[in-house]
PDB file of N, CA and C in Angstrom:
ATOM      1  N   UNK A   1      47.924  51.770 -23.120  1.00  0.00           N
ATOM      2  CA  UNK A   1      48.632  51.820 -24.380  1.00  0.00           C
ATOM      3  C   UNK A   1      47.635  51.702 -25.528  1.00  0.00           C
ATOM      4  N   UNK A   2      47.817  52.326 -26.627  1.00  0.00           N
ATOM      5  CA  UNK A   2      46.612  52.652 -27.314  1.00  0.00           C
ATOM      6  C   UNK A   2      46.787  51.154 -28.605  1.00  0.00           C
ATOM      7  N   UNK A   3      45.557  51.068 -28.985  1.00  0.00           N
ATOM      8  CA  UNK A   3      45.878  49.745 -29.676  1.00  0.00           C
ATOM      9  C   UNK A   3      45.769  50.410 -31.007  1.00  0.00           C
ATOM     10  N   UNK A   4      46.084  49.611 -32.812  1.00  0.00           N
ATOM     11  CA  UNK A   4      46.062  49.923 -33.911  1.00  0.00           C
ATOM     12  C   UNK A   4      45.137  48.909 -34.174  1.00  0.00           C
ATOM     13  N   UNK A   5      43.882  49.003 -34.757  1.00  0.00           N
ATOM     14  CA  UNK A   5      42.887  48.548 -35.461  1.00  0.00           C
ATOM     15  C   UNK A   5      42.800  48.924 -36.572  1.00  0.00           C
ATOM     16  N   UNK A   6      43.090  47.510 -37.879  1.00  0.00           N
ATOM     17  CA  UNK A   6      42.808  47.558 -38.781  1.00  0.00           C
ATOM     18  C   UNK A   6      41.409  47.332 -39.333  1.00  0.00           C
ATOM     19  N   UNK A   7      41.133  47.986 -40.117  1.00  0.00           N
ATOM     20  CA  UNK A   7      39.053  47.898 -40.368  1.00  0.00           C
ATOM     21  C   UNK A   7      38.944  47.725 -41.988  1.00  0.00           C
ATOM     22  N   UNK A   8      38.240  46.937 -42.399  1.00  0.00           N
ATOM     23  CA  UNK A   8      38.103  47.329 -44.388  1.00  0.00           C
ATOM     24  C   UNK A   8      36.465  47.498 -43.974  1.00  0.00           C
ATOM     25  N   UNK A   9      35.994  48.193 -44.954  1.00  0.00           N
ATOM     26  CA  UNK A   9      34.732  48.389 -45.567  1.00  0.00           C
ATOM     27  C   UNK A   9      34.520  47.913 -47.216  1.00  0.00           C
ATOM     28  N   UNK A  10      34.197  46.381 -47.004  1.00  0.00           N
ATOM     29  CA  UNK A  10      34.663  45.514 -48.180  1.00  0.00           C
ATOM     30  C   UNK A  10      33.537  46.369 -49.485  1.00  0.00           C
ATOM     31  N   UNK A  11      32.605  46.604 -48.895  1.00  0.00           N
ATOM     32  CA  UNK A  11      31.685  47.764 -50.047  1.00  0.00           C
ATOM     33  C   UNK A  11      31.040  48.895 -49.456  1.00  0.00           C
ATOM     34  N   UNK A  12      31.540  49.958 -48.914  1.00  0.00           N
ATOM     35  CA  UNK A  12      31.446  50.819 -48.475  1.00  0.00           C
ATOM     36  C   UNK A  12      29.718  51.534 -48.506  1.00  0.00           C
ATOM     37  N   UNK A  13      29.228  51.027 -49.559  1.00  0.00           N
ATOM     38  CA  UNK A  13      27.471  51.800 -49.992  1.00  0.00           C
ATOM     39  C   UNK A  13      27.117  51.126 -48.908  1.00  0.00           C
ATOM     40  N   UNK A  14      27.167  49.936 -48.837  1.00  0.00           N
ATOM     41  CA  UNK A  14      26.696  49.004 -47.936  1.00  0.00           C
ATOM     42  C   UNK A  14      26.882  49.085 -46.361  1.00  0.00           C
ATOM     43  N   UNK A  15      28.036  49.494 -46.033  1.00  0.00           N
ATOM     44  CA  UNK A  15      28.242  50.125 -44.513  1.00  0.00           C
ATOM     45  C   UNK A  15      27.889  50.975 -44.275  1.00  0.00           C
ATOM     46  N   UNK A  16      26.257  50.699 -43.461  1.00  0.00           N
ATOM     47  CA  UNK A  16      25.322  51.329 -42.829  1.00  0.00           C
ATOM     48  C   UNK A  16      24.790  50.427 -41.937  1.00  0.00           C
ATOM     49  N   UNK A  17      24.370  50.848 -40.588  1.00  0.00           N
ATOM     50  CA  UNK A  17      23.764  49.832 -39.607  1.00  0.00           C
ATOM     51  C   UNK A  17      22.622  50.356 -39.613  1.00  0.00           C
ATOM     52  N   UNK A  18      21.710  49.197 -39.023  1.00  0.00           N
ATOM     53  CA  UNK A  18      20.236  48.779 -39.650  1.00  0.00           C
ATOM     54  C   UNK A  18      19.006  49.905 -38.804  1.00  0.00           C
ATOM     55  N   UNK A  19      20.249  50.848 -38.043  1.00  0.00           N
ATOM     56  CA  UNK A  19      19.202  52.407 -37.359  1.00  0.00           C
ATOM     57  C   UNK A  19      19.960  53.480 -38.383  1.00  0.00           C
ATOM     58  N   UNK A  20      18.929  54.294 -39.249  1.00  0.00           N
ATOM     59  CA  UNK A  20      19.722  55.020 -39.673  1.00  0.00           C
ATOM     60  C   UNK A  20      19.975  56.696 -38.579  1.00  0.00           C
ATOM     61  N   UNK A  21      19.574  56.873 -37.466  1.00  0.00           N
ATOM     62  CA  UNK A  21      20.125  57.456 -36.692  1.00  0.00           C
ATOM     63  C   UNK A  21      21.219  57.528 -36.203  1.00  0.00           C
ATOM     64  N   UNK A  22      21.791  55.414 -36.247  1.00  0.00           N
ATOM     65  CA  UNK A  22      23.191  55.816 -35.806  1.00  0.00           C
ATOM     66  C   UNK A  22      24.332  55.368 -36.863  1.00  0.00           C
ATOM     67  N   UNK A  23      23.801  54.723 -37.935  1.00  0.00           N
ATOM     68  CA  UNK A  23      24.319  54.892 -39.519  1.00  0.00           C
ATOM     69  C   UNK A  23      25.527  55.735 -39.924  1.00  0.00           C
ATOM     70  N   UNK A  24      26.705  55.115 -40.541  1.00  0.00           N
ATOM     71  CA  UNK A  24      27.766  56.128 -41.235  1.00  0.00           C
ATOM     72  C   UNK A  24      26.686  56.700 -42.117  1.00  0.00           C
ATOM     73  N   UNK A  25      26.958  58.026 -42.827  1.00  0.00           N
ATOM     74  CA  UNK A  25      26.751  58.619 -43.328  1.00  0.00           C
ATOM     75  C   UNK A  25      27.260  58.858 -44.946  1.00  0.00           C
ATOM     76  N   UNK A  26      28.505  58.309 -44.315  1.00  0.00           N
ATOM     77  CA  UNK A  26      29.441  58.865 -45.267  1.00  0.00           C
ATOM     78  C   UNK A  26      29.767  57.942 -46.754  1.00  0.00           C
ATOM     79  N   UNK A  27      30.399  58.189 -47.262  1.00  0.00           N
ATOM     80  CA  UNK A  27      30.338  57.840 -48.632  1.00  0.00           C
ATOM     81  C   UNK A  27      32.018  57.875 -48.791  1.00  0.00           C
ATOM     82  N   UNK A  28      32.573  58.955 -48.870  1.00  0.00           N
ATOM     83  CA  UNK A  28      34.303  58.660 -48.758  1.00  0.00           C
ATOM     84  C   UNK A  28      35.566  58.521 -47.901  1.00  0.00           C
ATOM     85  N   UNK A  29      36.472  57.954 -47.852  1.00  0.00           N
ATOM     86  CA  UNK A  29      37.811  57.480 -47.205  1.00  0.00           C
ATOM     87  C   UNK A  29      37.554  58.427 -46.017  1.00  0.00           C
ATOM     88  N   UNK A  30      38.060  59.376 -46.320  1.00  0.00           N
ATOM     89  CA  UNK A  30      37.927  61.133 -45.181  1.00  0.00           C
ATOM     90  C   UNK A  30      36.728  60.310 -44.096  1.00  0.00           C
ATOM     91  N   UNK A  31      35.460  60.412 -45.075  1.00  0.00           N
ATOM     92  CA  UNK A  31      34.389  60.923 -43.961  1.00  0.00           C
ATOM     93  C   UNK A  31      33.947  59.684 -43.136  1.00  0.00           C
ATOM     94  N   UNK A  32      34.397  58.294 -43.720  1.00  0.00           N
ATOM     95  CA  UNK A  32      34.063  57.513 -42.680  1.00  0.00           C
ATOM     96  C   UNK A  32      35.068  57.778 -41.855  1.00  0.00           C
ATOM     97  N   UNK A  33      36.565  58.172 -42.111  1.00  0.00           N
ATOM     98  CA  UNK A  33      36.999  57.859 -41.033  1.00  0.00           C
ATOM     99  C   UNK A  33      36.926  59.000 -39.540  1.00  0.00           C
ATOM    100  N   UNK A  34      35.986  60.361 -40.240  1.00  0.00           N
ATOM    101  CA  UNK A  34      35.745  61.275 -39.569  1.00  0.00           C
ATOM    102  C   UNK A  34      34.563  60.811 -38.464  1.00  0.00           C
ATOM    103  N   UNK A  35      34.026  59.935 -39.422  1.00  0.00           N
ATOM    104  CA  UNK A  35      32.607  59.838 -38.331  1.00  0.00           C
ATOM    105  C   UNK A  35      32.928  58.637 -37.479  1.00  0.00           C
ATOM    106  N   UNK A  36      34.104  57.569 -37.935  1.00  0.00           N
ATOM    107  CA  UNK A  36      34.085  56.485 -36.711  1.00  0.00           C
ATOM    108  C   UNK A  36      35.450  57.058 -35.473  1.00  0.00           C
ATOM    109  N   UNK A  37      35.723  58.103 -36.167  1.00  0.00           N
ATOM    110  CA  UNK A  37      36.962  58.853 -35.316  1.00  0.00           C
ATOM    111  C   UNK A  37      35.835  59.752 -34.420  1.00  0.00           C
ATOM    112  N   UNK A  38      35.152  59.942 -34.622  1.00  0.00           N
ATOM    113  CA  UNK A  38      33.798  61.203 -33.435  1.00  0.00           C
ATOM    114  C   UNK A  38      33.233  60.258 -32.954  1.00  0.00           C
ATOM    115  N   UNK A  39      32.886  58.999 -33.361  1.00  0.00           N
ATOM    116  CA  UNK A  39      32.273  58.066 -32.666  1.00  0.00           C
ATOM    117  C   UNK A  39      33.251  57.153 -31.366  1.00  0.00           C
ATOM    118  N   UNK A  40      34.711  57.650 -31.287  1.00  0.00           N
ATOM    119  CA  UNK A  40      35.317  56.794 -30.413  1.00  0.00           C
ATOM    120  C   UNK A  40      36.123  57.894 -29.555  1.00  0.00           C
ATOM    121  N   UNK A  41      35.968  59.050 -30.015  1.00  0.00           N
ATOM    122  CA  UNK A  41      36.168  60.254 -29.309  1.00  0.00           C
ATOM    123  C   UNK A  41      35.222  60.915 -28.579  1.00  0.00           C
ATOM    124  N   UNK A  42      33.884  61.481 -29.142  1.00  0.00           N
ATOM    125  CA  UNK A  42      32.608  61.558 -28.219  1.00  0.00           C
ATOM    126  C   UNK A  42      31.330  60.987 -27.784  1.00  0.00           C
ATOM    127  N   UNK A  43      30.843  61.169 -26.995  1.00  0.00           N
ATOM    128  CA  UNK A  43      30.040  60.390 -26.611  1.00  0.00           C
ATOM    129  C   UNK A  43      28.245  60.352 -27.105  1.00  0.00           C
ATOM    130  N   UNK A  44      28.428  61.351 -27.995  1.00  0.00           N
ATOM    131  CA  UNK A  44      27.418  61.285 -28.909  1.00  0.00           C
ATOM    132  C   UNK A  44      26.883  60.334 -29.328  1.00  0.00           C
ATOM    133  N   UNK A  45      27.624  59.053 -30.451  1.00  0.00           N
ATOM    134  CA  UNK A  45      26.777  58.362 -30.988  1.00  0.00           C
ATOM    135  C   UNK A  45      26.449  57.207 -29.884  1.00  0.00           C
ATOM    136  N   UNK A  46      26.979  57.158 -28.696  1.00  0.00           N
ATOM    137  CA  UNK A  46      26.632  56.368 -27.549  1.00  0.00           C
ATOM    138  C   UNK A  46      24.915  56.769 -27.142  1.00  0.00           C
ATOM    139  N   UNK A  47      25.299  58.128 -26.586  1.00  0.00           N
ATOM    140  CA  UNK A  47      24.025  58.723 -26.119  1.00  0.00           C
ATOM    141  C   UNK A  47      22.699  58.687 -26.765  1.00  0.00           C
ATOM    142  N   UNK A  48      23.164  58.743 -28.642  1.00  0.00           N
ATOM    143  CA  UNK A  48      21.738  58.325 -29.401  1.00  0.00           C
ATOM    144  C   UNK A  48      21.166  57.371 -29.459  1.00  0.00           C
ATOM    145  N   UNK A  49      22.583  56.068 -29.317  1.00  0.00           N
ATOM    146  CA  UNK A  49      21.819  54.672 -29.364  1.00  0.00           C
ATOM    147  C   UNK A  49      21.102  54.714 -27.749  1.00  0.00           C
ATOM    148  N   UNK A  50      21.839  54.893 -26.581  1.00  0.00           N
ATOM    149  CA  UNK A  50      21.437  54.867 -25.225  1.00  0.00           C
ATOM    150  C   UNK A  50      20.030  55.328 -25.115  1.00  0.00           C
ATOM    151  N   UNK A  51      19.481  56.475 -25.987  1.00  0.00           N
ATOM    152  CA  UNK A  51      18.172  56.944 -26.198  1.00  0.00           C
ATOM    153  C   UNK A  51      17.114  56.132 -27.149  1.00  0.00           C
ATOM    154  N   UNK A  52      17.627  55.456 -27.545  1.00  0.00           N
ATOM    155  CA  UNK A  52      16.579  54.593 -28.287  1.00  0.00           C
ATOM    156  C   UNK A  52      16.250  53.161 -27.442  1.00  0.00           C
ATOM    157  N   UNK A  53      17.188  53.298 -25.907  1.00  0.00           N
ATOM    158  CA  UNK A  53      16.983  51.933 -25.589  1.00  0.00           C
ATOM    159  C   UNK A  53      15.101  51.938 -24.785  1.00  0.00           C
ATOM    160  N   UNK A  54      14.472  51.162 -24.062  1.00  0.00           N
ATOM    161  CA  UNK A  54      13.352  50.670 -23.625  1.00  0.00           C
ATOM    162  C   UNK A  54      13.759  51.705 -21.751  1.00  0.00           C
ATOM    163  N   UNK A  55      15.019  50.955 -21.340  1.00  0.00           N
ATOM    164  CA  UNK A  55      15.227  51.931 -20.022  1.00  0.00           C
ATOM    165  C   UNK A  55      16.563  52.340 -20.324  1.00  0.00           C
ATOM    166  N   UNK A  56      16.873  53.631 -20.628  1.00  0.00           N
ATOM    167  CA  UNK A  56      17.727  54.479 -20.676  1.00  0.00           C
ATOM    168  C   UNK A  56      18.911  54.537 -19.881  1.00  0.00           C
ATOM    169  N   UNK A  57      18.205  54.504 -18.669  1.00  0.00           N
ATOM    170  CA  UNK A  57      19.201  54.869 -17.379  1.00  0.00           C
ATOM    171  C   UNK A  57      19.704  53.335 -16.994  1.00  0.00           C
ATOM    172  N   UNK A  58      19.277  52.499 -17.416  1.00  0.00           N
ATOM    173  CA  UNK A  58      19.905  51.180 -17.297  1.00  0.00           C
ATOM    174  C   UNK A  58      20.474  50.469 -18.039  1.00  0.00           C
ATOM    175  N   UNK A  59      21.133  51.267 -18.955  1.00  0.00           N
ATOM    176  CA  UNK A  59      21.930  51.253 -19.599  1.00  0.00           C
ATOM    177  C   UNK A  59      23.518  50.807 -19.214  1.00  0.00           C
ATOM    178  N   UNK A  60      24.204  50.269 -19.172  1.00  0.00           N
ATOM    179  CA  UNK A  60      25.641  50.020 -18.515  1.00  0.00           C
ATOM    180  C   UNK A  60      26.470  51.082 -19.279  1.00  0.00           C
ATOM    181  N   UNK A  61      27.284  51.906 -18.144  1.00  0.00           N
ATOM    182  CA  UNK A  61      27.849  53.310 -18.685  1.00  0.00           C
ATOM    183  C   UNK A  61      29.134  52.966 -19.227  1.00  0.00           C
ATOM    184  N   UNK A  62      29.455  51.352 -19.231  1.00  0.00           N
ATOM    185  CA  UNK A  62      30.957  51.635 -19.829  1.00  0.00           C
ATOM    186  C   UNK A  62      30.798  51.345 -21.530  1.00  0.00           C
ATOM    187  N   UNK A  63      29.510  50.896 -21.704  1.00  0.00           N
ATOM    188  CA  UNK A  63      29.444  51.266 -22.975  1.00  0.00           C
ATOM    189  C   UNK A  63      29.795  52.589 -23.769  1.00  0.00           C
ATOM    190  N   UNK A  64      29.793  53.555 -23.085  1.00  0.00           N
ATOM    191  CA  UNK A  64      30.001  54.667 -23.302  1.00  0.00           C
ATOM    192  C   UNK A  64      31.089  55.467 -23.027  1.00  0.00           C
ATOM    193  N   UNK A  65      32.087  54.457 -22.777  1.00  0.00           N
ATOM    194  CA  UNK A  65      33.810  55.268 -22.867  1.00  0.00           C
ATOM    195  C   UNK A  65      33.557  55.894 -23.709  1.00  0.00           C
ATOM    196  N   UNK A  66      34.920  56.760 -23.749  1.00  0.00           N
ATOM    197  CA  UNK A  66      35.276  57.791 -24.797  1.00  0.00           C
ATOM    198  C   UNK A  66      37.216  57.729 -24.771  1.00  0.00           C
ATOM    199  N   UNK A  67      37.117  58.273 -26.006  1.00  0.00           N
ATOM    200  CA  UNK A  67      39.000  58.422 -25.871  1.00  0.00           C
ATOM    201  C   UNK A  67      39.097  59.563 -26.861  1.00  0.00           C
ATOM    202  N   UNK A  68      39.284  60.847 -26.301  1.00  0.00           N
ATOM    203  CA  UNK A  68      39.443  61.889 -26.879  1.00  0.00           C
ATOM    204  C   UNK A  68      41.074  61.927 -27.758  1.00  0.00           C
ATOM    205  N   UNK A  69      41.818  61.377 -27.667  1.00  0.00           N
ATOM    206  CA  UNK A  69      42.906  61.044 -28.446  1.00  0.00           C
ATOM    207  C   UNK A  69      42.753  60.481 -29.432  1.00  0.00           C
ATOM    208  N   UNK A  70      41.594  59.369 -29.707  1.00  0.00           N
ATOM    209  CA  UNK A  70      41.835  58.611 -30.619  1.00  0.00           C
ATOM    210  C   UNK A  70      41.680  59.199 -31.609  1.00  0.00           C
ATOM    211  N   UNK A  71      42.504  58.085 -32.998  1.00  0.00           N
ATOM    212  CA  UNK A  71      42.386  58.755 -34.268  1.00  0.00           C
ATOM    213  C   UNK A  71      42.312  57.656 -35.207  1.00  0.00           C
ATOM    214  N   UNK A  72      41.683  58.272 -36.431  1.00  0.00           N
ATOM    215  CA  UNK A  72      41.179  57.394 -37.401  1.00  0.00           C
ATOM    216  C   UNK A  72      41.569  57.953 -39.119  1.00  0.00           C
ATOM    217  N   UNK A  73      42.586  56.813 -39.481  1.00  0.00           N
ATOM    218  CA  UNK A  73      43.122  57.755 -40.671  1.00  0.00           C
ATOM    219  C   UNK A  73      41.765  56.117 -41.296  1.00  0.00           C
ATOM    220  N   UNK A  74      41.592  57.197 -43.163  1.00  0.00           N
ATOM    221  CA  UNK A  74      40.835  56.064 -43.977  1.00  0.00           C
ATOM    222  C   UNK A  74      41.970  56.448 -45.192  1.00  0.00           C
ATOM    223  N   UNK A  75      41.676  55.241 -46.374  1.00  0.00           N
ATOM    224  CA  UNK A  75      42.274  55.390 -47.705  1.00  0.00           C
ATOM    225  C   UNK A  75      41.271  54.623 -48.149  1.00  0.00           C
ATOM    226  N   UNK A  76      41.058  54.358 -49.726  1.00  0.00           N
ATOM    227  CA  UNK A  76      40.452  54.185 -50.598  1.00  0.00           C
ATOM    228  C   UNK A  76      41.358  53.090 -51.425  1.00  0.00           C
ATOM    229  N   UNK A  77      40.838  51.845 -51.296  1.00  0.00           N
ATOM    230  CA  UNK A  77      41.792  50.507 -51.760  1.00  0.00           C
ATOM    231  C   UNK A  77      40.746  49.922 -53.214  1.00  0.00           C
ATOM    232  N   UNK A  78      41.223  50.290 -54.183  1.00  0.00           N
ATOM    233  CA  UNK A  78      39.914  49.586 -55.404  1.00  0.00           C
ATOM    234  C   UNK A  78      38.602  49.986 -54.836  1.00  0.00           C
ATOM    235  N   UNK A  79      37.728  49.143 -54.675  1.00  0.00           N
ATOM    236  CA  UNK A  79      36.992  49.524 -54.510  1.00  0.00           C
ATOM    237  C   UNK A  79      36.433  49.414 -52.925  1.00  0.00           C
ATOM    238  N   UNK A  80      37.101  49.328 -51.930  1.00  0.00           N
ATOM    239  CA  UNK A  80      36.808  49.003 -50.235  1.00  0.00           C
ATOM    240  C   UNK A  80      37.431  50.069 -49.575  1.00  0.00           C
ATOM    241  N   UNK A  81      37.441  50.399 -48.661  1.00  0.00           N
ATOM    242  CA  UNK A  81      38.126  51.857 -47.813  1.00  0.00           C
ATOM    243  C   UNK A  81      38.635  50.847 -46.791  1.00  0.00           C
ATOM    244  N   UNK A  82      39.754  51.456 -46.552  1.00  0.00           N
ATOM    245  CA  UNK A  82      40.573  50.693 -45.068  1.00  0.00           C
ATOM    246  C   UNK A  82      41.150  51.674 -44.281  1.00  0.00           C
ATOM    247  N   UNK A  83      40.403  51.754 -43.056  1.00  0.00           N
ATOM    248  CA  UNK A  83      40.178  52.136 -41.905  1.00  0.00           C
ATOM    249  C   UNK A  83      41.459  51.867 -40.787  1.00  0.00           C
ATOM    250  N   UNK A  84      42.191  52.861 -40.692  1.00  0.00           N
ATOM    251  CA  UNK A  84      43.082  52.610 -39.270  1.00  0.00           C
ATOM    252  C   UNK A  84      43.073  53.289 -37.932  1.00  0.00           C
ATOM    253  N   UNK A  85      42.173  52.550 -37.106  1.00  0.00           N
ATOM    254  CA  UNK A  85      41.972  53.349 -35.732  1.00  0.00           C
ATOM    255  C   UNK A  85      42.740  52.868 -34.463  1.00  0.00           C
ATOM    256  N   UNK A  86      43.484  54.062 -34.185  1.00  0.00           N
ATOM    257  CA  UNK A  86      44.569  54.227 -32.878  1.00  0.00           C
ATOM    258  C   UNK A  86      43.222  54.852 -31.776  1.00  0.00           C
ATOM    259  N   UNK A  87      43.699  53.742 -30.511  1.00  0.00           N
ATOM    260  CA  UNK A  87      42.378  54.122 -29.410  1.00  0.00           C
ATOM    261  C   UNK A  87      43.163  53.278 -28.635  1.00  0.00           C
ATOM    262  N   UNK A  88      42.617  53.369 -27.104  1.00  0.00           N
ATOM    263  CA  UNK A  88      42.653  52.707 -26.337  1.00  0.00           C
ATOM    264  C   UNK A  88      41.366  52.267 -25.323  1.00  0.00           C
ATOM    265  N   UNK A  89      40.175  52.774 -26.632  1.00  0.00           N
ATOM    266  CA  UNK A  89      38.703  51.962 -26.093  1.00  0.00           C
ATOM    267  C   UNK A  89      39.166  50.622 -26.422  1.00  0.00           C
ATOM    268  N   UNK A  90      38.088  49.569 -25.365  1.00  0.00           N
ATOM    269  CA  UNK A  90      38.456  48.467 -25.645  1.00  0.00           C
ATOM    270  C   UNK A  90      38.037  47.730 -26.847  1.00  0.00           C
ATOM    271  N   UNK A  91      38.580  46.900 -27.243  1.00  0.00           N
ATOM    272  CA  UNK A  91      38.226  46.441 -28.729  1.00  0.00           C
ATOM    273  C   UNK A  91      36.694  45.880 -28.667  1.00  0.00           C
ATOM    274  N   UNK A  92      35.659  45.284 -27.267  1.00  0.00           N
ATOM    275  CA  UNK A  92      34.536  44.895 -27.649  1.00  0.00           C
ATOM    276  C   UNK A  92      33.749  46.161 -27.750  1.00  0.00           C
ATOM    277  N   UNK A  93      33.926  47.290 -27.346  1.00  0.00           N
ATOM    278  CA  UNK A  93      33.265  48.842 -26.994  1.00  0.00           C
ATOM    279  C   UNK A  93      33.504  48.999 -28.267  1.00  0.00           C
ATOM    280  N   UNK A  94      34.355  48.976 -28.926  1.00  0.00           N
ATOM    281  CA  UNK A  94      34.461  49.564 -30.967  1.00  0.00           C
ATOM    282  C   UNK A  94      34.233  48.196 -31.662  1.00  0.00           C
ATOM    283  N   UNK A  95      33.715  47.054 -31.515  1.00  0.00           N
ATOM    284  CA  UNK A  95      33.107  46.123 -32.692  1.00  0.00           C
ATOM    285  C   UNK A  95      31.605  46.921 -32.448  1.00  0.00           C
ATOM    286  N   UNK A  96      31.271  47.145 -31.083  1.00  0.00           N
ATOM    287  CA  UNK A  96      30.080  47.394 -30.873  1.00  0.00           C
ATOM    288  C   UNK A  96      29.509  49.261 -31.843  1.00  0.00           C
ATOM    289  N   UNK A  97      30.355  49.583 -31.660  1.00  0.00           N
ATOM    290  CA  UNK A  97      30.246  51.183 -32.464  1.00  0.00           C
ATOM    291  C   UNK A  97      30.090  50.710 -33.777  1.00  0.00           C
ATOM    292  N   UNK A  98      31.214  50.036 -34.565  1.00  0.00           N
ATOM    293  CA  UNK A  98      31.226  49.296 -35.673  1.00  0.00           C
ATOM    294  C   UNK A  98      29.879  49.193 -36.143  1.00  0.00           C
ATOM    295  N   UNK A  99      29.333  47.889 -35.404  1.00  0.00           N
ATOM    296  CA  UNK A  99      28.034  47.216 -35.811  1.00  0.00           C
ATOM    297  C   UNK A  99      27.129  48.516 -36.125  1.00  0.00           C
ATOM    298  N   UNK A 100      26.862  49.427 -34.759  1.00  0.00           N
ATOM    299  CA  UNK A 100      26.036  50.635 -34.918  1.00  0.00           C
ATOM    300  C   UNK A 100      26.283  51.249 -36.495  1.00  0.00           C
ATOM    301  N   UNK A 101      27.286  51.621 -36.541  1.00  0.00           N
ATOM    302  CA  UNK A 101      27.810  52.508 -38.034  1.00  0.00           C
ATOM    303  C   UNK A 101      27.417  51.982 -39.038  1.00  0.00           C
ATOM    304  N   UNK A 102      28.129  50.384 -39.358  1.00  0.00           N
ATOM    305  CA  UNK A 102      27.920  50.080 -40.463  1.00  0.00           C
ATOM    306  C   UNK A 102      27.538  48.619 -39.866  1.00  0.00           C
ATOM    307  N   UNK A 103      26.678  48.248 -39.625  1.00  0.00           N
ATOM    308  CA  UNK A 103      25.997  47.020 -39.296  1.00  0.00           C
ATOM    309  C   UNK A 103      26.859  45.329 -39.585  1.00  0.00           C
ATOM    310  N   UNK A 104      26.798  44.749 -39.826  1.00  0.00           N
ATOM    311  CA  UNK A 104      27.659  43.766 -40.615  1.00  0.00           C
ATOM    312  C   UNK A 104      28.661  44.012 -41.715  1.00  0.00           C
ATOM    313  N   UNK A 105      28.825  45.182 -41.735  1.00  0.00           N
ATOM    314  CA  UNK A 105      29.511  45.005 -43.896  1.00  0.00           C
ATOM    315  C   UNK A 105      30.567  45.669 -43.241  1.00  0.00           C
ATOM    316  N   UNK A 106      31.540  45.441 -42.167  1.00  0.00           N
ATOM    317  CA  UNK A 106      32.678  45.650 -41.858  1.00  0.00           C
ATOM    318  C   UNK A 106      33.728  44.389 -41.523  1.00  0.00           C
ATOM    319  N   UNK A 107      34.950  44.219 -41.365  1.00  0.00           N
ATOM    320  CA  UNK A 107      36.092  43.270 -41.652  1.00  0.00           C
ATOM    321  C   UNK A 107      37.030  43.805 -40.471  1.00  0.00           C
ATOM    322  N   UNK A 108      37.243  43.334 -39.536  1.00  0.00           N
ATOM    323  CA  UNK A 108      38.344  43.478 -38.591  1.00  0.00           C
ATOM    324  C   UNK A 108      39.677  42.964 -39.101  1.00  0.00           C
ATOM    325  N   UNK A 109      40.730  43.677 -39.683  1.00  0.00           N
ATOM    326  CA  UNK A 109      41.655  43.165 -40.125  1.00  0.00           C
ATOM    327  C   UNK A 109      42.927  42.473 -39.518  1.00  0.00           C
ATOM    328  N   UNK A 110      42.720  43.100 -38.574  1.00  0.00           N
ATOM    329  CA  UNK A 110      44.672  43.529 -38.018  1.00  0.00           C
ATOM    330  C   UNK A 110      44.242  44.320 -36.483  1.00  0.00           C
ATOM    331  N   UNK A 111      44.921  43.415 -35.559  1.00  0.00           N
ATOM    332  CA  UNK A 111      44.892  44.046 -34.007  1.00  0.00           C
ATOM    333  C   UNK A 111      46.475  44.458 -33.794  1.00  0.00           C
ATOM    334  N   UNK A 112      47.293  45.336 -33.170  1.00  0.00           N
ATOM    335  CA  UNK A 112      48.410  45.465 -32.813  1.00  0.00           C
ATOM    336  C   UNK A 112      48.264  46.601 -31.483  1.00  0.00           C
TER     337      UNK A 112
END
């Protein structure tokens, strides 16, 4: 059953994690929620961090679920973006994407 994760990006400039390889990019509502919606759908931004590790292949593969369903609507609140992602990755597999994206400057709001 897929869970609803509430997310704020209390200052959005600031949500970036500390590799900018695996770094949001983005700047508005749309595009973060495009890039943490590709990040919990493919296995891309897994595979880049997995490539920067010391041993690659020893890596633990469930880090690297995927949920091709999931979806990620954003809006634009004053000045913070709030993030709603429907998934049924597990919630420590997406704090962990989180951190990657935007390093600390994210807010877990709301689990349902």
């Amino acid at each position: 059953m897929p869970v609803h994760y509430s997310i704020s990006l209390p200052d959005p400039s600031a949500a970036r994690g500390s590799d900018p390889r695996l770094s949001f990019t983005a700047n508005g509502a749309d595009t973060f929620a495009e890039q943490l919606q590709d990040a919990l759908r493919t296995p891309v931004l897994f595979e880049r961090w997995r490539a920067t590790q010391e041993d690659p292949d020893d890596v633990d593969p469930s880090w690297g679920v995927t949920d091709p369903g999931a979806t990620v609507s954003g809006r634009q609140s004053d000045l913070r973006i709030d993030l709603v992602a429907i998934t049924r990755i597990p919630g420590d597999v997406l704090k962990q994407r989180l951190r990657w994206l935007a390093g600390s400057h994210w807010e877990l709001r709301d689990v349902r």
